[in-house]
C-alpha atoms as a PDB file:
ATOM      1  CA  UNK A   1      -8.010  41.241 -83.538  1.00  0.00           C
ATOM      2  CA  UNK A   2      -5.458  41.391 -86.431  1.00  0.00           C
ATOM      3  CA  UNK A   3      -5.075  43.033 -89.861  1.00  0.00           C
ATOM      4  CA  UNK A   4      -8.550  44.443 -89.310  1.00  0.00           C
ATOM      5  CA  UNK A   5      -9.918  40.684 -89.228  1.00  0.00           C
ATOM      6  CA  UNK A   6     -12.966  40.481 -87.115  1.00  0.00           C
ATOM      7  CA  UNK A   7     -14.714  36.634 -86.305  1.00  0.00           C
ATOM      8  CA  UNK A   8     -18.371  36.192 -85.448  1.00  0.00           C
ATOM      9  CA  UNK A   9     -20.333  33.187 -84.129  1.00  0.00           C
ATOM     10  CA  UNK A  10     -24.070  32.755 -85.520  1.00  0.00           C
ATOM     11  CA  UNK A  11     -26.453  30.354 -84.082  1.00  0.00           C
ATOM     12  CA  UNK A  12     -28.472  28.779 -86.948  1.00  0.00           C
ATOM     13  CA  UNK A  13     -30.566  26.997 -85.074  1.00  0.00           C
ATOM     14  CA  UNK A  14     -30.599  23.923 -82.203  1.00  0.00           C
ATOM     15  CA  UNK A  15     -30.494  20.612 -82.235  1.00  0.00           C
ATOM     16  CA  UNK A  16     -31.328  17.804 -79.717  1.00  0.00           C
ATOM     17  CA  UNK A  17     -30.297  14.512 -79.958  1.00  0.00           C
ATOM     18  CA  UNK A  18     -28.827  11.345 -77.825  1.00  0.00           C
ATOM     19  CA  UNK A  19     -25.496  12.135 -76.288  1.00  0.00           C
ATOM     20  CA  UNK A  20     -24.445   9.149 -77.407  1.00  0.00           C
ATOM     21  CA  UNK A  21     -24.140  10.393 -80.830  1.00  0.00           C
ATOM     22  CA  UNK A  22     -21.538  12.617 -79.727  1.00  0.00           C
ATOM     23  CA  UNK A  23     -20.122  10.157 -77.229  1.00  0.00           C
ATOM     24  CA  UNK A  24     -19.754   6.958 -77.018  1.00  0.00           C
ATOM     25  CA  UNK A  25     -21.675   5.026 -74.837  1.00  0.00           C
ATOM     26  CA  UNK A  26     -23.001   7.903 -72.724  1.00  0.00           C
ATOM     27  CA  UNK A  27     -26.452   7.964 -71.827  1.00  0.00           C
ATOM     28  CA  UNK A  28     -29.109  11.111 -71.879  1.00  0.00           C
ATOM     29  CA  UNK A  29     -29.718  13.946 -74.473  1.00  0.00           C
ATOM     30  CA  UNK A  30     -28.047  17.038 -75.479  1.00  0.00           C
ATOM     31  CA  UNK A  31     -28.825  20.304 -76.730  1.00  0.00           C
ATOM     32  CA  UNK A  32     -26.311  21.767 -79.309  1.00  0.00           C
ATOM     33  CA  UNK A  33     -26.286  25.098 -81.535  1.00  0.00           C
ATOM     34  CA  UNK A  34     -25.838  24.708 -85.007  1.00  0.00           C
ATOM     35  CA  UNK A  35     -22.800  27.332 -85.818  1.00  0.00           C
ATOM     36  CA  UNK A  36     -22.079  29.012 -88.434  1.00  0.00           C
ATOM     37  CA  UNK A  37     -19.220  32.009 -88.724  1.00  0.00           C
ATOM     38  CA  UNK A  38     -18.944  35.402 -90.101  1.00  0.00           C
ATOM     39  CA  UNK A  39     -14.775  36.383 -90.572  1.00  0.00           C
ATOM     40  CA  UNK A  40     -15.144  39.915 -91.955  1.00  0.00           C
ATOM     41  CA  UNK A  41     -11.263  40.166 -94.164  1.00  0.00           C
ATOM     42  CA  UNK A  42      -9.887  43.319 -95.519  1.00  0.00           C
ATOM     43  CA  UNK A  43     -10.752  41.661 -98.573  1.00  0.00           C
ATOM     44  CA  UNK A  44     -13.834  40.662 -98.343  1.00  0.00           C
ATOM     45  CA  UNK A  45     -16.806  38.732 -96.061  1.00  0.00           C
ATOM     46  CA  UNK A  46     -16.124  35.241 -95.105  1.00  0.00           C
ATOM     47  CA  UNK A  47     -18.539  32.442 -94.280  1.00  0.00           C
ATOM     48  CA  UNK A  48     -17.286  28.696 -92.380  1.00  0.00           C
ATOM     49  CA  UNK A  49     -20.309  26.821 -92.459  1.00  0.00           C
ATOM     50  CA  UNK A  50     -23.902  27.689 -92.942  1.00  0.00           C
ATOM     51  CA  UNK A  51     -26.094  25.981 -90.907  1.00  0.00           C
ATOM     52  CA  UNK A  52     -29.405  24.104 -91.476  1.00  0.00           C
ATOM     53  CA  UNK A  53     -31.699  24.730 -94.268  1.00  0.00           C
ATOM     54  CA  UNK A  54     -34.274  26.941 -94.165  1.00  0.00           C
ATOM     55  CA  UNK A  55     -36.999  24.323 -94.868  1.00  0.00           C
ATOM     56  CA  UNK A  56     -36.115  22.289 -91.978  1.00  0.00           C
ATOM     57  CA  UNK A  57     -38.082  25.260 -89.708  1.00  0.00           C
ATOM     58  CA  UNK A  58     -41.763  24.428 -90.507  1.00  0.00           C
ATOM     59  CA  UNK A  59     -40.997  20.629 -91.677  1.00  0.00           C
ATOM     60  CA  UNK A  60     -37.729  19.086 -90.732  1.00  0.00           C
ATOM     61  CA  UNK A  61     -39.182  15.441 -91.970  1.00  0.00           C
ATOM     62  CA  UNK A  62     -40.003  16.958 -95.510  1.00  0.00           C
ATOM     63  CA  UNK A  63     -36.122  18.536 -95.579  1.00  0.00           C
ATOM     64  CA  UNK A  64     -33.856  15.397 -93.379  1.00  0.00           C
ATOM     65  CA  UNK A  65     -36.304  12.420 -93.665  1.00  0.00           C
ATOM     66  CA  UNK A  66     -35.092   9.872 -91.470  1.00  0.00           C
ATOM     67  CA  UNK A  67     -32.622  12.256 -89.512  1.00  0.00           C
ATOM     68  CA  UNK A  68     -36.034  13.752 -88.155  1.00  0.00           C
ATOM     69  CA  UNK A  69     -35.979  11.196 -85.883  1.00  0.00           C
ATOM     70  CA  UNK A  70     -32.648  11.451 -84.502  1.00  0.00           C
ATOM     71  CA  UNK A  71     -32.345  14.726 -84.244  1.00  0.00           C
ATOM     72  CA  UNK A  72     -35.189  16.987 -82.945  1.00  0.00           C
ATOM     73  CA  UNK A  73     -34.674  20.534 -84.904  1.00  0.00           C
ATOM     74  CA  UNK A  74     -35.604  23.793 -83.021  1.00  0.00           C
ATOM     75  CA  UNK A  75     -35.088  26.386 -85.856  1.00  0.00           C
ATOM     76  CA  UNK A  76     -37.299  29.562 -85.774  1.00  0.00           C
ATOM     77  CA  UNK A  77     -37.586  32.112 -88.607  1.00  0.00           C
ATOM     78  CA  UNK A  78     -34.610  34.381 -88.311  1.00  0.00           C
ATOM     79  CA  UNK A  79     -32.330  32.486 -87.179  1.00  0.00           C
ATOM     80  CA  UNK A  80     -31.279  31.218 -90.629  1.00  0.00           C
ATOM     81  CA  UNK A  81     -27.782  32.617 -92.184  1.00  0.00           C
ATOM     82  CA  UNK A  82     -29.158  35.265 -94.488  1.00  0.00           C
ATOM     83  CA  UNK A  83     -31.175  36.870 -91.483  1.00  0.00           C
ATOM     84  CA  UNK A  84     -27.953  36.267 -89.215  1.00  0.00           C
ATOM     85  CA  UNK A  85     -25.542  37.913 -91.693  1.00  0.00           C
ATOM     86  CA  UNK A  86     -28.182  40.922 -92.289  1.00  0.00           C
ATOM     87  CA  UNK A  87     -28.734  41.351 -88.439  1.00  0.00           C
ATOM     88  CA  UNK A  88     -24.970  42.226 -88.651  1.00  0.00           C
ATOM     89  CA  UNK A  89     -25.127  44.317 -91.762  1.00  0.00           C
ATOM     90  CA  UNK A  90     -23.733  42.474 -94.299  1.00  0.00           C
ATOM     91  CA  UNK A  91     -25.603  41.321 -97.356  1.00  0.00           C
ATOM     92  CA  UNK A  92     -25.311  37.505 -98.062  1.00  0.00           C
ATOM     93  CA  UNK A  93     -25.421  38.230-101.649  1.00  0.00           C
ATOM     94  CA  UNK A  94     -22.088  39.726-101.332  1.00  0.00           C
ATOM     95  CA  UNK A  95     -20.759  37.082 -99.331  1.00  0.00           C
ATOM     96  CA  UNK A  96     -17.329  36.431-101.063  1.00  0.00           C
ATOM     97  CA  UNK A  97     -16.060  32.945 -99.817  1.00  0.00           C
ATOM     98  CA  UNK A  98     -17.949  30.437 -98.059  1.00  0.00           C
ATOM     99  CA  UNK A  99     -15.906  27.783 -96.545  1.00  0.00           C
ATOM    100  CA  UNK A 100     -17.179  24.087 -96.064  1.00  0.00           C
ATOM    101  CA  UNK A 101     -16.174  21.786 -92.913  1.00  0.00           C
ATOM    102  CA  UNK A 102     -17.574  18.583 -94.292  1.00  0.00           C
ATOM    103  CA  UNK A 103     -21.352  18.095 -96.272  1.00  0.00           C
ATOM    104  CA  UNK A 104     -23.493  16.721 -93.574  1.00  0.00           C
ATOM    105  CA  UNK A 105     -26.897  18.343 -93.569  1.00  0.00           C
ATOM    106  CA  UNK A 106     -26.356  20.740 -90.484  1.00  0.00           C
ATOM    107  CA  UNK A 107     -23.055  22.538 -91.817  1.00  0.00           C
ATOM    108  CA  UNK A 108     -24.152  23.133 -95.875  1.00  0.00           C
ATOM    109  CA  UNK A 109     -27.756  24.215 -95.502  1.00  0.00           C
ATOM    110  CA  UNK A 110     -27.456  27.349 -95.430  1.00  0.00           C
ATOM    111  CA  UNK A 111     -25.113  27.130 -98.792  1.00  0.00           C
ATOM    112  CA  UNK A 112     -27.929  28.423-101.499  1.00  0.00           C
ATOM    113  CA  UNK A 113     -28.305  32.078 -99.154  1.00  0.00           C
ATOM    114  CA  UNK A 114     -24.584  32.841-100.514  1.00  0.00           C
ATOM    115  CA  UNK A 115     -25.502  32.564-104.321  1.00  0.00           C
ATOM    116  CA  UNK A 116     -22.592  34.586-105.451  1.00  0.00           C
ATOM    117  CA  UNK A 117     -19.716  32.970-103.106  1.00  0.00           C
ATOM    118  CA  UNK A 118     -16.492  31.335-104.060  1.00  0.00           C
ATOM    119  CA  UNK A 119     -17.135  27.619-102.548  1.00  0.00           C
ATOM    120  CA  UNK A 120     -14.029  25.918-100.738  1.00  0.00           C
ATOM    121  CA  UNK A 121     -13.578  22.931 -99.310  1.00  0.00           C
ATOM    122  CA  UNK A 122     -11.794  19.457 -99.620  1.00  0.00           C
ATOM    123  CA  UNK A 123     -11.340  17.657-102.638  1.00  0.00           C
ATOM    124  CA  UNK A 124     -11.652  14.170-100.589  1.00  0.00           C
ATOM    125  CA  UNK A 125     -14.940  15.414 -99.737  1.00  0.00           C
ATOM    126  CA  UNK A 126     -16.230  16.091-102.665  1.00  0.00           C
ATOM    127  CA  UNK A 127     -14.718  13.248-104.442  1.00  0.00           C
ATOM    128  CA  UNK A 128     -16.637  11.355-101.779  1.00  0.00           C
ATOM    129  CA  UNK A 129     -19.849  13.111-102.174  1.00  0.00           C
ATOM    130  CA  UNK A 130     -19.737  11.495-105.965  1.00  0.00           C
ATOM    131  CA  UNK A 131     -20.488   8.483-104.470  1.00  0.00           C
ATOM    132  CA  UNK A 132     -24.215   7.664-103.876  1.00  0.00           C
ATOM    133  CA  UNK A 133     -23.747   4.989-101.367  1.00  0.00           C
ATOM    134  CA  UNK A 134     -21.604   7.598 -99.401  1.00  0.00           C
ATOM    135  CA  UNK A 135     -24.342  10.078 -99.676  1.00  0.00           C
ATOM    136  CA  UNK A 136     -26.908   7.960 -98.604  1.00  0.00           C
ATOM    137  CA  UNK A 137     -24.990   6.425 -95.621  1.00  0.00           C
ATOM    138  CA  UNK A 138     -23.961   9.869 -94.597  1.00  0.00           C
ATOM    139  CA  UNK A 139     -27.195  11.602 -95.144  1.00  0.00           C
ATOM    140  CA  UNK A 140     -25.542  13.986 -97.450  1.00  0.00           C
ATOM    141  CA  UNK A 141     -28.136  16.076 -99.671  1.00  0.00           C
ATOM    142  CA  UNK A 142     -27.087  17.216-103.206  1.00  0.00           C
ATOM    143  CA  UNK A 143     -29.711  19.808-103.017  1.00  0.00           C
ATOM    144  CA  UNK A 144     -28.008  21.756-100.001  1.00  0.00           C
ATOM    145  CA  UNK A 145     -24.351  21.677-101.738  1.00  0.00           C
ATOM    146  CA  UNK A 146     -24.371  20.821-105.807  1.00  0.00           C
ATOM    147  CA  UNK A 147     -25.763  24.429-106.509  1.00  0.00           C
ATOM    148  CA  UNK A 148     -23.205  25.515-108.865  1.00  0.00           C
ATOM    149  CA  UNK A 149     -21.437  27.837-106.825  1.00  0.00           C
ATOM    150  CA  UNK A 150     -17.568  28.457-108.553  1.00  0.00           C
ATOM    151  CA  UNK A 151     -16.050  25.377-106.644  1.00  0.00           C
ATOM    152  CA  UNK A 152     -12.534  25.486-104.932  1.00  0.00           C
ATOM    153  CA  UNK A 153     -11.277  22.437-104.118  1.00  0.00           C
ATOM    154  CA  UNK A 154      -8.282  22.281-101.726  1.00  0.00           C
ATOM    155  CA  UNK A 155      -5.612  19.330-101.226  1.00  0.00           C
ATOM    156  CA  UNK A 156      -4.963  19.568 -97.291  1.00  0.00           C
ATOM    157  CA  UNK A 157      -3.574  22.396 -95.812  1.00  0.00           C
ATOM    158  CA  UNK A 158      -5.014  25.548 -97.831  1.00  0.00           C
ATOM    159  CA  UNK A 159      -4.086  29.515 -97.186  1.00  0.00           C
ATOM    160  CA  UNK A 160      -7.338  31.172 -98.291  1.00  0.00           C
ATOM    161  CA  UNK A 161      -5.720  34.505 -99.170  1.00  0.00           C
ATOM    162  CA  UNK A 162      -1.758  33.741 -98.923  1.00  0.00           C
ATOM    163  CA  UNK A 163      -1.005  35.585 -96.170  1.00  0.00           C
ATOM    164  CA  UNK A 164      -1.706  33.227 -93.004  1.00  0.00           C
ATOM    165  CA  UNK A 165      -4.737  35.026 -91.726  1.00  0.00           C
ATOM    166  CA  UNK A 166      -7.116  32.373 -93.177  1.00  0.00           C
ATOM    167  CA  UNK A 167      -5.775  28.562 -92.836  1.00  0.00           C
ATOM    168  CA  UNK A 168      -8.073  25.570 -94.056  1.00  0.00           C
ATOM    169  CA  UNK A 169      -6.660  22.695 -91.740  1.00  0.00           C
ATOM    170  CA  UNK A 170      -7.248  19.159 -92.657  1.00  0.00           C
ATOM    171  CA  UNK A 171      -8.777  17.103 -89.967  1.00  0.00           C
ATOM    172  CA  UNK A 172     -10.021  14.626 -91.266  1.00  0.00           C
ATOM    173  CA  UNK A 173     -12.164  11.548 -89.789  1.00  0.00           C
ATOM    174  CA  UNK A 174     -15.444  12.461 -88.934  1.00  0.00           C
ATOM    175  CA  UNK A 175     -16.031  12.403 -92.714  1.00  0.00           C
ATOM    176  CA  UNK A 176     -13.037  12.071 -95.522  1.00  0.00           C
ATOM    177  CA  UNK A 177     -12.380  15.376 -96.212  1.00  0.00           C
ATOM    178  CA  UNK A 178     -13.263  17.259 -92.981  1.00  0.00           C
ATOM    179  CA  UNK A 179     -11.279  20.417 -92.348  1.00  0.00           C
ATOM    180  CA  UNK A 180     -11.305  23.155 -89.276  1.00  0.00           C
ATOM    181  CA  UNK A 181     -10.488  26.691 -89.835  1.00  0.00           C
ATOM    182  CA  UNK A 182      -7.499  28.883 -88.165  1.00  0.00           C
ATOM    183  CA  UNK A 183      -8.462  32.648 -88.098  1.00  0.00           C
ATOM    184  CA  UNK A 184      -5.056  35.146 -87.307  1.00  0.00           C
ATOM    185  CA  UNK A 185      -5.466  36.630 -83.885  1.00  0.00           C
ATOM    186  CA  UNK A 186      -9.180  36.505 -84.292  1.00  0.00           C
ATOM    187  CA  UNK A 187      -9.868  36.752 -79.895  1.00  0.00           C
ATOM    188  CA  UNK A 188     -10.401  40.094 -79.588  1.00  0.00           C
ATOM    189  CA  UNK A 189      -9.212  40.164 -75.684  1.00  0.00           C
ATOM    190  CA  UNK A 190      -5.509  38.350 -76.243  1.00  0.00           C
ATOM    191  CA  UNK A 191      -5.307  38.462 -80.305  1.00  0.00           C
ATOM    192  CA  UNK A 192      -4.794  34.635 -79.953  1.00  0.00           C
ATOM    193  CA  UNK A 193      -5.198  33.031 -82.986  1.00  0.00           C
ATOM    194  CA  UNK A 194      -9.305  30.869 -83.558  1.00  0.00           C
ATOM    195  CA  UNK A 195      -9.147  27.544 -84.578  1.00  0.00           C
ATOM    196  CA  UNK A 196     -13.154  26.751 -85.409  1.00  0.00           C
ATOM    197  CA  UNK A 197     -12.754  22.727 -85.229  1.00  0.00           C
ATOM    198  CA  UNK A 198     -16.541  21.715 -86.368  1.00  0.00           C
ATOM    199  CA  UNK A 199     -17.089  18.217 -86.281  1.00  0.00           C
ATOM    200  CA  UNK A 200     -13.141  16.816 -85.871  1.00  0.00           C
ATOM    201  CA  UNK A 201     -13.860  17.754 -82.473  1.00  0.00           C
ATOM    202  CA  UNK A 202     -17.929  18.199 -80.846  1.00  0.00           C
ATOM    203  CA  UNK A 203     -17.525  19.091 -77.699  1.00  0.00           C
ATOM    204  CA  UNK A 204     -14.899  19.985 -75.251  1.00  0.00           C
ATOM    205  CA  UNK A 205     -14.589  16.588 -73.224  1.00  0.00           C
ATOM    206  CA  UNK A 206     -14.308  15.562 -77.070  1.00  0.00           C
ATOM    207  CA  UNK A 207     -10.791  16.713 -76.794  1.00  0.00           C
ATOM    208  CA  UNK A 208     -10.614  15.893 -72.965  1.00  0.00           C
ATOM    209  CA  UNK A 209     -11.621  12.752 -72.867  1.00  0.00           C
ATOM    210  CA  UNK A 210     -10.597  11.132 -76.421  1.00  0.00           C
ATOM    211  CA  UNK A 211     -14.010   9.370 -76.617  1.00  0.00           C
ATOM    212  CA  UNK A 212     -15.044   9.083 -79.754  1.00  0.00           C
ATOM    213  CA  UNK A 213     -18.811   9.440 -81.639  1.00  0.00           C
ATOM    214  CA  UNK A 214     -19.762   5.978 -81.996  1.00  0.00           C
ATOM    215  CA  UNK A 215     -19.984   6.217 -85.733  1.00  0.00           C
ATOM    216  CA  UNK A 216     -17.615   8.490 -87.886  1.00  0.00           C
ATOM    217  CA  UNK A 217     -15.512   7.426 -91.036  1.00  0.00           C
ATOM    218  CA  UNK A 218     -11.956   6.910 -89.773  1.00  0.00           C
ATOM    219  CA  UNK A 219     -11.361   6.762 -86.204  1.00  0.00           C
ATOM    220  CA  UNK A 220      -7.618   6.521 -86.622  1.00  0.00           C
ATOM    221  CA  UNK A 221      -7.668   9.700 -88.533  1.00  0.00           C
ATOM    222  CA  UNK A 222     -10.024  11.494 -86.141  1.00  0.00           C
ATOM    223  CA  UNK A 223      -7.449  10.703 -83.262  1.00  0.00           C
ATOM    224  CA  UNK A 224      -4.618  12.051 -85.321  1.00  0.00           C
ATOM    225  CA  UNK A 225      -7.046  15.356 -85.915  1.00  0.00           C
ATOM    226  CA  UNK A 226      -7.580  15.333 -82.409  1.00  0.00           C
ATOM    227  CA  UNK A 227      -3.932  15.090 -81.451  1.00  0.00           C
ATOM    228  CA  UNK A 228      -3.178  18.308 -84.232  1.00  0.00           C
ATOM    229  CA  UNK A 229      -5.997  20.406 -82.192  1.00  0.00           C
ATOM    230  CA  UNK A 230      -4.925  19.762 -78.966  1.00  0.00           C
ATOM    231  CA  UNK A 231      -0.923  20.651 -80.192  1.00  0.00           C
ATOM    232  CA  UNK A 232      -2.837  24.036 -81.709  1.00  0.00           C
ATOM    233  CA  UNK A 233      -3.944  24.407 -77.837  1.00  0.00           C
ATOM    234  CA  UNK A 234      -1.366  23.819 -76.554  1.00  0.00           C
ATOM    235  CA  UNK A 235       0.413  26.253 -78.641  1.00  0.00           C
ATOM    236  CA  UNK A 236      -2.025  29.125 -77.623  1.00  0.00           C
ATOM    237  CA  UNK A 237      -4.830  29.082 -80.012  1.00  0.00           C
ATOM    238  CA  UNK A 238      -8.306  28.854 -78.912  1.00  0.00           C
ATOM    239  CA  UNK A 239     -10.246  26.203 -79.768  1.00  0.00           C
ATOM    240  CA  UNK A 240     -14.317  26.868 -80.767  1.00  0.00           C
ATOM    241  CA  UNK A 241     -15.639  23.178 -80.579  1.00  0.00           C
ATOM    242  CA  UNK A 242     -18.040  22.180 -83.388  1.00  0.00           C
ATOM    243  CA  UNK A 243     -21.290  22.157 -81.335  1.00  0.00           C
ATOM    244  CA  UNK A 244     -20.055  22.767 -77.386  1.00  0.00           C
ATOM    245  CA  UNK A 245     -23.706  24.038 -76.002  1.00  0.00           C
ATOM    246  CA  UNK A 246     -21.574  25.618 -72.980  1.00  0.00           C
ATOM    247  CA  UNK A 247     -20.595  28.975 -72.661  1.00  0.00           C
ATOM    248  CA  UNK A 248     -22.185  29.231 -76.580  1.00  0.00           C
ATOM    249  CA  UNK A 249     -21.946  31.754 -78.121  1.00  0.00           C
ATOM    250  CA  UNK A 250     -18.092  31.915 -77.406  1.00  0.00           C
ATOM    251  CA  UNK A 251     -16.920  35.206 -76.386  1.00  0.00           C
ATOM    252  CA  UNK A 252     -14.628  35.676 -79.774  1.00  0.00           C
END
């Protein structure tokens, strides 16, 4: 643990769905958390993702429409961010940063429990989310993100605080501006450095394997983002896949 930087993984829920959403061709269903991640910074709380909406816990059709039938939500009450961040003492309200991933509907819900957060994330995904046939095609829900929150909006590689300890990395692919998150020496047993993937990467034979979700936006691009994550292994880091079910919660 570095510079007083301490990284926490919050389940925000479960979803099961066809594995061959996360991998192509494969038959069956999986079971995967819905993350979201606490980084408490010398200067000041953190949030990478937030989850699913709170709505989606008593009626997921009335929140995801169609998705409800894709993905079967299991989402009780307290497992939503604000509960997750109070459980660990912090108040969302003084939440200072919330970092985005991408804007599909399982990584932004949570956004509207951080009402006074600095909002970062790609500007190729937000340029894209101006773009209604994008939205719709990517099930992407103004009402989770467009809240008003004082927007940041990063050009690739991004240094949250200057100092290294908090790296936006662009991996894009999945979606046009997707980006993981490197956290300085955030594993508490080695001081290795975190690299929280989300989506560029799903699960660990993601990376293993090279196979591919059968839909995403550029698969040339998501190969190149897998190639950067497996150099960032390779290199020491740890990798915390964007919704690995195994060994979850990671021991961070």
């Amino acid at each position: 643990m570095a510079d007083g930087i301490e990284l926490h993984a919050l389940t925000c829920g479960w979803l099961e769905v066809s594995l061959g959403m996360f991998v192509a061709g494969e038959p069956g269903r999986i079971r995967v958390p819905v993350p979201s991640f606490l980084i408490r910074h010398p200067r000041g709380a953190v949030v990478f993702d937030t989850g699913l909406h709170v709505a989606t816990q008593d009626d997921p059709a009335g929140r995801i429409g169609d998705l409800a039938r894709i993905f079967r939500v299991q989402f009780t009450a307290g497992e939503e961010l604000g509960a997750r961040l109070a459980a660990l003492g912090v108040d969302p309200a003084e939440v200072r940063w919330l970092i985005t991933s991408h804007l599909h509907f399982d990584h932004v819900g949570g956004n509207a429990q951080l009402p006074n957060a600095r909002w970062l994330l790609q500007r190729r995904e937000w340029e894209a989310a101006g773009d209604a046939d994008w939205r719709a095609r990517n099930f992407c829900d103004p009402r989770d993100y467009d809240l008003g929150h004082d927007r940041v909006l990063a050009d690739g590689e991004h240094d949250l605080f200057g100092d290294g300890s908090l790296v936006c990395l662009p991996t894009f692919g999945h979606t046009p501006g997707h980006q993981s998150l490197r956290v300085r020496g955030a594993l508490r047993s080695t001081g290795r450095d975190v690299v929280l993937t989300a989506d560029a990467c799903y699960l660990r034979r993601t990376l293993a394997d090279g196979v591919l979700p059968p839909i995403v936006h550029d698969a040339d691009a998501m190969r190149a983002s897998l190639a950067r994550l497996r150099a960032l292994r390779d290199a020491g880091a740890r990798l915390v896949f964007g919704h690995e079910p195994e060994g979850w919660p990671p021991p961070l």
